[in-house]
C-alpha atoms as a PDB file:
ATOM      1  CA  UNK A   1      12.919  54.502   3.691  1.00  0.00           C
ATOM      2  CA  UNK A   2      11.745  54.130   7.178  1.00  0.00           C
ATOM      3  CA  UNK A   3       8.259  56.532   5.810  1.00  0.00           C
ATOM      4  CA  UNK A   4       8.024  54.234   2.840  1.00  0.00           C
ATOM      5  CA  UNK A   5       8.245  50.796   5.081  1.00  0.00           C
ATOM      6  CA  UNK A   6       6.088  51.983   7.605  1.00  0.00           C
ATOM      7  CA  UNK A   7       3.305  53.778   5.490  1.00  0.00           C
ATOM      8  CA  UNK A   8       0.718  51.724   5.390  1.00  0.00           C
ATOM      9  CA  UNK A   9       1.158  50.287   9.253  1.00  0.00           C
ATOM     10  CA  UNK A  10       1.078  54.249  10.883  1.00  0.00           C
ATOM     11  CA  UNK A  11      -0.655  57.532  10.316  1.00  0.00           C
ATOM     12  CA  UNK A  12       2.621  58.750  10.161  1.00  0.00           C
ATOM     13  CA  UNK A  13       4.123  62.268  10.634  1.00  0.00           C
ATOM     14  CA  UNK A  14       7.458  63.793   9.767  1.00  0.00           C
ATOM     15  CA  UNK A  15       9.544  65.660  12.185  1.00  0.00           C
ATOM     16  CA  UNK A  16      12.753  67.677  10.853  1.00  0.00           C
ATOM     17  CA  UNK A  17      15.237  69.527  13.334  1.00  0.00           C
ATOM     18  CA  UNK A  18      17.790  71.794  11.966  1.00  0.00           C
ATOM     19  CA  UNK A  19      20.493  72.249  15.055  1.00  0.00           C
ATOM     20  CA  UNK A  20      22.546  73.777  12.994  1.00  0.00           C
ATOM     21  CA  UNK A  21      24.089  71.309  10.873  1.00  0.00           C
ATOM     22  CA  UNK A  22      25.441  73.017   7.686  1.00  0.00           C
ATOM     23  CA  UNK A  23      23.632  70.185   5.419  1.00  0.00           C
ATOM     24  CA  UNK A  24      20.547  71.639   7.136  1.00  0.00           C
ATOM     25  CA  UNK A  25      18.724  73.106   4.131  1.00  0.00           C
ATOM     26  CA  UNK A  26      19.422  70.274   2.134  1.00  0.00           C
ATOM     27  CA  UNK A  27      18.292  67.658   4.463  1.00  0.00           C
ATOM     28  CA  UNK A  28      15.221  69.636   4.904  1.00  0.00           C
ATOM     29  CA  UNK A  29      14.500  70.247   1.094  1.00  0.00           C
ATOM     30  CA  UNK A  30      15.175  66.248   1.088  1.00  0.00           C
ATOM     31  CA  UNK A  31      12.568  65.623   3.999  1.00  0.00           C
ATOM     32  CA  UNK A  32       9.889  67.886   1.999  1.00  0.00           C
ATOM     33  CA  UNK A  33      10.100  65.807  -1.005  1.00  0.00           C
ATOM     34  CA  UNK A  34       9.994  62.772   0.494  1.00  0.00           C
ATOM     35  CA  UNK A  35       6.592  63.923   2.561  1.00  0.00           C
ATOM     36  CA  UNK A  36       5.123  65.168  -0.564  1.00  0.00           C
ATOM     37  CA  UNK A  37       5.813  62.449  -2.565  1.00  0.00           C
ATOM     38  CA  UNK A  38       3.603  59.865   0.470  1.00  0.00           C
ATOM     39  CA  UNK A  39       1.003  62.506   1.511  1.00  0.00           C
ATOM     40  CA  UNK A  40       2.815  63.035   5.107  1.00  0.00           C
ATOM     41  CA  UNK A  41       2.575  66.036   7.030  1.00  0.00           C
ATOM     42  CA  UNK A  42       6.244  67.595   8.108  1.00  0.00           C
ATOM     43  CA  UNK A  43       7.115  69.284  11.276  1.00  0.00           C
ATOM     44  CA  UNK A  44      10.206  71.124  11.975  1.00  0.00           C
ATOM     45  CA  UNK A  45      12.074  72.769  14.261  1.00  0.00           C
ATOM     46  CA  UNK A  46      15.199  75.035  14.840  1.00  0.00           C
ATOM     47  CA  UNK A  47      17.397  74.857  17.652  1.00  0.00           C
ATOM     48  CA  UNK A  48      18.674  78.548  18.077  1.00  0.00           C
ATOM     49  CA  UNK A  49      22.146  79.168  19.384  1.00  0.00           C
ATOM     50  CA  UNK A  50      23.885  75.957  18.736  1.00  0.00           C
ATOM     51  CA  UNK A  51      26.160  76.723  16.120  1.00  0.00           C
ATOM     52  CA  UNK A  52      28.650  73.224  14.171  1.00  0.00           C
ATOM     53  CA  UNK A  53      31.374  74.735  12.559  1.00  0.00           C
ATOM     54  CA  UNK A  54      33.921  71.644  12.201  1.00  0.00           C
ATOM     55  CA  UNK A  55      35.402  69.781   9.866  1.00  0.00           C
ATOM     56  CA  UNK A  56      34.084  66.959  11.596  1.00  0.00           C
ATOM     57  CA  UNK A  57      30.597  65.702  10.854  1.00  0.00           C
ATOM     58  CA  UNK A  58      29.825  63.752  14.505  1.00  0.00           C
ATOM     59  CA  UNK A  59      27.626  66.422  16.705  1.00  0.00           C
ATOM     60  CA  UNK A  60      27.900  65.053  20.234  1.00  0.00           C
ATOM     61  CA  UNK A  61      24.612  63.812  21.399  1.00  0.00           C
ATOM     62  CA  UNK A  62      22.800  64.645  18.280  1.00  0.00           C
ATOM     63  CA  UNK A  63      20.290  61.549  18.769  1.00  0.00           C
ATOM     64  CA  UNK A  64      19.301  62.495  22.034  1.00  0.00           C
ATOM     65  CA  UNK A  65      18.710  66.438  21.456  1.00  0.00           C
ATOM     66  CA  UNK A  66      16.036  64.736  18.279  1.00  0.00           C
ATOM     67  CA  UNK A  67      14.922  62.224  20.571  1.00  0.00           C
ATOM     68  CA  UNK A  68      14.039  64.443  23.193  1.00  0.00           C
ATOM     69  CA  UNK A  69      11.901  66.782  20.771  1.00  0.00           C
ATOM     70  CA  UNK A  70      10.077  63.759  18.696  1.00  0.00           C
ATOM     71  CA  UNK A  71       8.744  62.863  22.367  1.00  0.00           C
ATOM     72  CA  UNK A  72       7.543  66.385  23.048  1.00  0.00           C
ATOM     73  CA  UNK A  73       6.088  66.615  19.473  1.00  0.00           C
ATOM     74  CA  UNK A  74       4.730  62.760  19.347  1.00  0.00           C
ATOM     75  CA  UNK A  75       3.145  63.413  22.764  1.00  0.00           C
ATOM     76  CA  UNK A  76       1.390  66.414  21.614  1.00  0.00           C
ATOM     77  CA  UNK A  77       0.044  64.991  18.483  1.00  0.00           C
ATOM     78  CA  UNK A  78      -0.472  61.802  20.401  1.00  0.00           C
ATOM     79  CA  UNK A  79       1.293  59.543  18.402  1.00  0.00           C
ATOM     80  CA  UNK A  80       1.922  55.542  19.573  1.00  0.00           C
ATOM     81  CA  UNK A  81       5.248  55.399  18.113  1.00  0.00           C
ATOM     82  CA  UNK A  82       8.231  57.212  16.998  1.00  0.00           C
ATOM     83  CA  UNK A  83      10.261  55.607  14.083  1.00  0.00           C
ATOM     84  CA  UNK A  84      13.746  56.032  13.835  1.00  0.00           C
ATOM     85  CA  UNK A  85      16.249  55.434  10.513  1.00  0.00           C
ATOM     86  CA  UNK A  86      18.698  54.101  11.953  1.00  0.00           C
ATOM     87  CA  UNK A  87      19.723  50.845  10.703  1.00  0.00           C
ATOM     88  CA  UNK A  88      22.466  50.065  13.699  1.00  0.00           C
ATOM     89  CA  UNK A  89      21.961  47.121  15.795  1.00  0.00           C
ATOM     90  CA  UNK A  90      25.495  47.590  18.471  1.00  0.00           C
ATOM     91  CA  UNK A  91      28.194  49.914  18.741  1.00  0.00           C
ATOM     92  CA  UNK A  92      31.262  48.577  17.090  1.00  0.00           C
ATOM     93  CA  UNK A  93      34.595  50.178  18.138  1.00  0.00           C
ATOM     94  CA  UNK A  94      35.981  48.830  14.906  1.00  0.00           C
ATOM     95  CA  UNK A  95      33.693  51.144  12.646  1.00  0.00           C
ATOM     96  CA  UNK A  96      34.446  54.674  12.426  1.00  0.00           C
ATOM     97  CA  UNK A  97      31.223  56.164  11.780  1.00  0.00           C
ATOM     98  CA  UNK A  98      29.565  53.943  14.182  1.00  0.00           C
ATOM     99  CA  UNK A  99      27.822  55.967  16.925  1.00  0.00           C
ATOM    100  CA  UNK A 100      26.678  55.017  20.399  1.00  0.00           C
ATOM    101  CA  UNK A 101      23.388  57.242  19.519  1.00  0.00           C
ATOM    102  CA  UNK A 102      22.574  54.782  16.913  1.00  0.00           C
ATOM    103  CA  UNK A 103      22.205  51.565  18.320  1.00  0.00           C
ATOM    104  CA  UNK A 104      19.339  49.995  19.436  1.00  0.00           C
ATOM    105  CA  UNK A 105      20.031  49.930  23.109  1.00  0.00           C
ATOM    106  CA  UNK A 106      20.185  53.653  22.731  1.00  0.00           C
ATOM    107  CA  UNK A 107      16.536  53.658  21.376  1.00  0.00           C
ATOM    108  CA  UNK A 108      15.658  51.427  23.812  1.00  0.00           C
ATOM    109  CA  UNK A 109      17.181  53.633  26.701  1.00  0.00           C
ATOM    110  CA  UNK A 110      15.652  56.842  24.760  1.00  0.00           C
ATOM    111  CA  UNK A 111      12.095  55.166  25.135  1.00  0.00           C
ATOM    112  CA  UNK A 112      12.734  55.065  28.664  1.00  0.00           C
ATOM    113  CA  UNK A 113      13.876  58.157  29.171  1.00  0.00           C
ATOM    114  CA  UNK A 114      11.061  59.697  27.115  1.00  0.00           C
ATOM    115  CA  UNK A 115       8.217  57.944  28.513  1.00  0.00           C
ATOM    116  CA  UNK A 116       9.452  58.947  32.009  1.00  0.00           C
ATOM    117  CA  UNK A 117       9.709  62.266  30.958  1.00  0.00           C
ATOM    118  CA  UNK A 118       6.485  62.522  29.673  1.00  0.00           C
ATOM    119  CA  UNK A 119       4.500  61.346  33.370  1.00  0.00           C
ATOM    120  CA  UNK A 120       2.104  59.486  31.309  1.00  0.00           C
ATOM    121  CA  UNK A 121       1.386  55.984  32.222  1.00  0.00           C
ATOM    122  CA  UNK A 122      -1.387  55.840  30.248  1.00  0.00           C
ATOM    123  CA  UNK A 123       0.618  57.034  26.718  1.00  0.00           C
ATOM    124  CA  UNK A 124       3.559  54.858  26.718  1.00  0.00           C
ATOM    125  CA  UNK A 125       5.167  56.290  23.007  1.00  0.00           C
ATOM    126  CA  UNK A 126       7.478  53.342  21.496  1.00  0.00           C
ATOM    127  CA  UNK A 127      11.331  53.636  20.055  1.00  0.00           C
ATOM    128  CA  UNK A 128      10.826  51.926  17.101  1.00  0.00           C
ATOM    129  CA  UNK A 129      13.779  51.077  14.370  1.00  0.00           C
ATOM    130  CA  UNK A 130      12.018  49.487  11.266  1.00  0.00           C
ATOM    131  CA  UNK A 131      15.490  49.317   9.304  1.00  0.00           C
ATOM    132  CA  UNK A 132      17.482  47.613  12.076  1.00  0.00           C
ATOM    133  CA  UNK A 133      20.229  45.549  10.229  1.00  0.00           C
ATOM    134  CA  UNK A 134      19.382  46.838   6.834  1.00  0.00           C
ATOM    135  CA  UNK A 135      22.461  47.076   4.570  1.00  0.00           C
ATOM    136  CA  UNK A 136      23.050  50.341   2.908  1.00  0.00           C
ATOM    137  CA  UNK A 137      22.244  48.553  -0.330  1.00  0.00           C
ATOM    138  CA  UNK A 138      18.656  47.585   1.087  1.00  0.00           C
ATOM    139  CA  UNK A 139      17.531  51.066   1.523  1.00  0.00           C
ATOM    140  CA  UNK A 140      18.457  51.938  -2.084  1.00  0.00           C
ATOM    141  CA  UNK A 141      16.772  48.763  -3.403  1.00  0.00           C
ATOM    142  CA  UNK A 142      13.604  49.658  -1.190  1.00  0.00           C
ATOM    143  CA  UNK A 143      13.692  53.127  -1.782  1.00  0.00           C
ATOM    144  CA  UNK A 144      14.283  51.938  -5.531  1.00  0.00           C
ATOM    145  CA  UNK A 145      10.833  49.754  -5.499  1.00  0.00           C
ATOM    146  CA  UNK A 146       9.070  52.120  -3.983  1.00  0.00           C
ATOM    147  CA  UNK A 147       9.869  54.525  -6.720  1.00  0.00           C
ATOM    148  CA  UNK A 148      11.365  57.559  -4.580  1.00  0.00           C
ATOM    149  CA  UNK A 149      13.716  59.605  -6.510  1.00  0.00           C
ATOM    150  CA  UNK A 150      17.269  59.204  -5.503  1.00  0.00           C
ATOM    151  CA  UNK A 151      17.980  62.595  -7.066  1.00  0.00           C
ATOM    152  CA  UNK A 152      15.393  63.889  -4.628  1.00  0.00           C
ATOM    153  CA  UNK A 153      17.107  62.845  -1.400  1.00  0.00           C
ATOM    154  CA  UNK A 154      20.832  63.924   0.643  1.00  0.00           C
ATOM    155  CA  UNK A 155      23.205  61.784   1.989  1.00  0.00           C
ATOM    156  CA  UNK A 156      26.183  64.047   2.492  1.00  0.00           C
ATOM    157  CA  UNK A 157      27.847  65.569   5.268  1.00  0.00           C
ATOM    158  CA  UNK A 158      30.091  68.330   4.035  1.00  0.00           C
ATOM    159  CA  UNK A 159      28.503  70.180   1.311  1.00  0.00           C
ATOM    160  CA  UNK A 160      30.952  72.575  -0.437  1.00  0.00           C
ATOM    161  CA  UNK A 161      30.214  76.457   0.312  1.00  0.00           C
ATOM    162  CA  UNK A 162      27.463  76.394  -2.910  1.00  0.00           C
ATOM    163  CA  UNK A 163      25.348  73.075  -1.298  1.00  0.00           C
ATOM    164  CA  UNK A 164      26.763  70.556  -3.422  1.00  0.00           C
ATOM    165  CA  UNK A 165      27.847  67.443  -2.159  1.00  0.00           C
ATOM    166  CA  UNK A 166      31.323  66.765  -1.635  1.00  0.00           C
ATOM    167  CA  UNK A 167      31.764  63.318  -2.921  1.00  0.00           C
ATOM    168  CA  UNK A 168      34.483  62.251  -0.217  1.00  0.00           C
ATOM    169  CA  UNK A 169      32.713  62.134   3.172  1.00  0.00           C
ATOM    170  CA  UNK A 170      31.697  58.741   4.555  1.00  0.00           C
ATOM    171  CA  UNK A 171      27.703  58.895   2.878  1.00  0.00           C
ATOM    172  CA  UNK A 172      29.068  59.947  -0.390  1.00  0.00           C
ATOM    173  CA  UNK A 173      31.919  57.490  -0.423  1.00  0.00           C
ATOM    174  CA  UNK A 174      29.164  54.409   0.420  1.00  0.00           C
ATOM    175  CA  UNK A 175      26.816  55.909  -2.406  1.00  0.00           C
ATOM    176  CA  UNK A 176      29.660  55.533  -5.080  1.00  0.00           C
ATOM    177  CA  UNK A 177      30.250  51.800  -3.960  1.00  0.00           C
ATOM    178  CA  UNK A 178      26.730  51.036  -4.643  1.00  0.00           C
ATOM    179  CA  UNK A 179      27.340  53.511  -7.945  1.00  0.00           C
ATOM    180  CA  UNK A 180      24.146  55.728  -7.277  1.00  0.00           C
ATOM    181  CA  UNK A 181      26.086  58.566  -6.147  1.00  0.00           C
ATOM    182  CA  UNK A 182      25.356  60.224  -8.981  1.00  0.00           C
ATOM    183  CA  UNK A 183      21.632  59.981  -9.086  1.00  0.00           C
ATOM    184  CA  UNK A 184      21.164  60.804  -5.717  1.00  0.00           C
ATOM    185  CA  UNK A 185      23.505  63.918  -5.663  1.00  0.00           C
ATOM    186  CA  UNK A 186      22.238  65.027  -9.563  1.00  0.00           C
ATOM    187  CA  UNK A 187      19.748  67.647  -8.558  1.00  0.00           C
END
């Protein structure tokens, strides 16, 4: 959704990073068609040696280890901005899935970090979040209007051993509240 908001406002660019998360090829096939489908280039990366064999679908840090290479790759390609999905405005120790690596003072903190990192005054790359407070429901709806096939995209994090979605984790739990768990997990 964030591609599909931002379109017409950036040149944009997609970056994927498989670190090893075992919905990696899905994600990935998911990325492809949604860069195909608005004319965007995708990058990707692998991160070698890093290897997320638990039940459990939080990967310590995961935000910073993609934050870290979007700066590296939106430096080279000298990009103005990177855009984040996240739609998470403050951590809330009441939420479960809610993740200090989500929240905007995180991005904020990231930019920092980044543009320090990078020793370029002159290039100052912005943390940008266009879906900040967006309900789940809103990014369907947008991604709805905007005609993107729900079939075409993955929200799951434990895909049985053949790549199907499991239908219980957190993502696929939301999707059947909003009842389009079955056309985005169709294909």
């Amino acid at each position: 959704m964030v591609a599909v908001k931002c379109l017409e406002k950036y040149n944009l660019e997609g970056f994927f990073l498989d670190y090893g998360q075992r919905y990696a090829e899905q994600e990935q096939w998911a990325a492809s068609n949604v860069a195909r489908r608005l004319g965007i280039k995708l990058h990707s990366a692998r991160l070698t040696g890093i290897t997320v064999e638990s039940e459990n679908e939080w990967f310590p840090a995961r935000n910073l280890y993609i934050g870290a290479l979007s700066f590296s790759m939106a430096s080279r390609l000298g990009c103005s901005a990177i855009l984040v999905g996240s739609k998470t405005n403050e951590y809330r120790e009441d939420d479960e899935y809610c993740w200090h690596d989500c929240t905007r003072v995180f991005h904020e903190k990231l930019q920092e970090l980044g543009n320090r990192a990078l020793d370029f005054p002159s290039q100052e790359i912005e943390v940008l979040q266009p879906l900040l407070g967006w309900s789940k429901q809103e990014v369907v709806d947008g991604l709805k209007a905007a005609r993107i096939p729900l079939h075409e995209l993955w929200s799951c994090y434990r895909p049985d051993k053949d790549g199907r979605s499991c239908g219980v984790c957190y993502h696929c739990v939301e999707l059947k509240k909003l009842g389009v768990w079955e056309c985005v997990h169709s294909a």
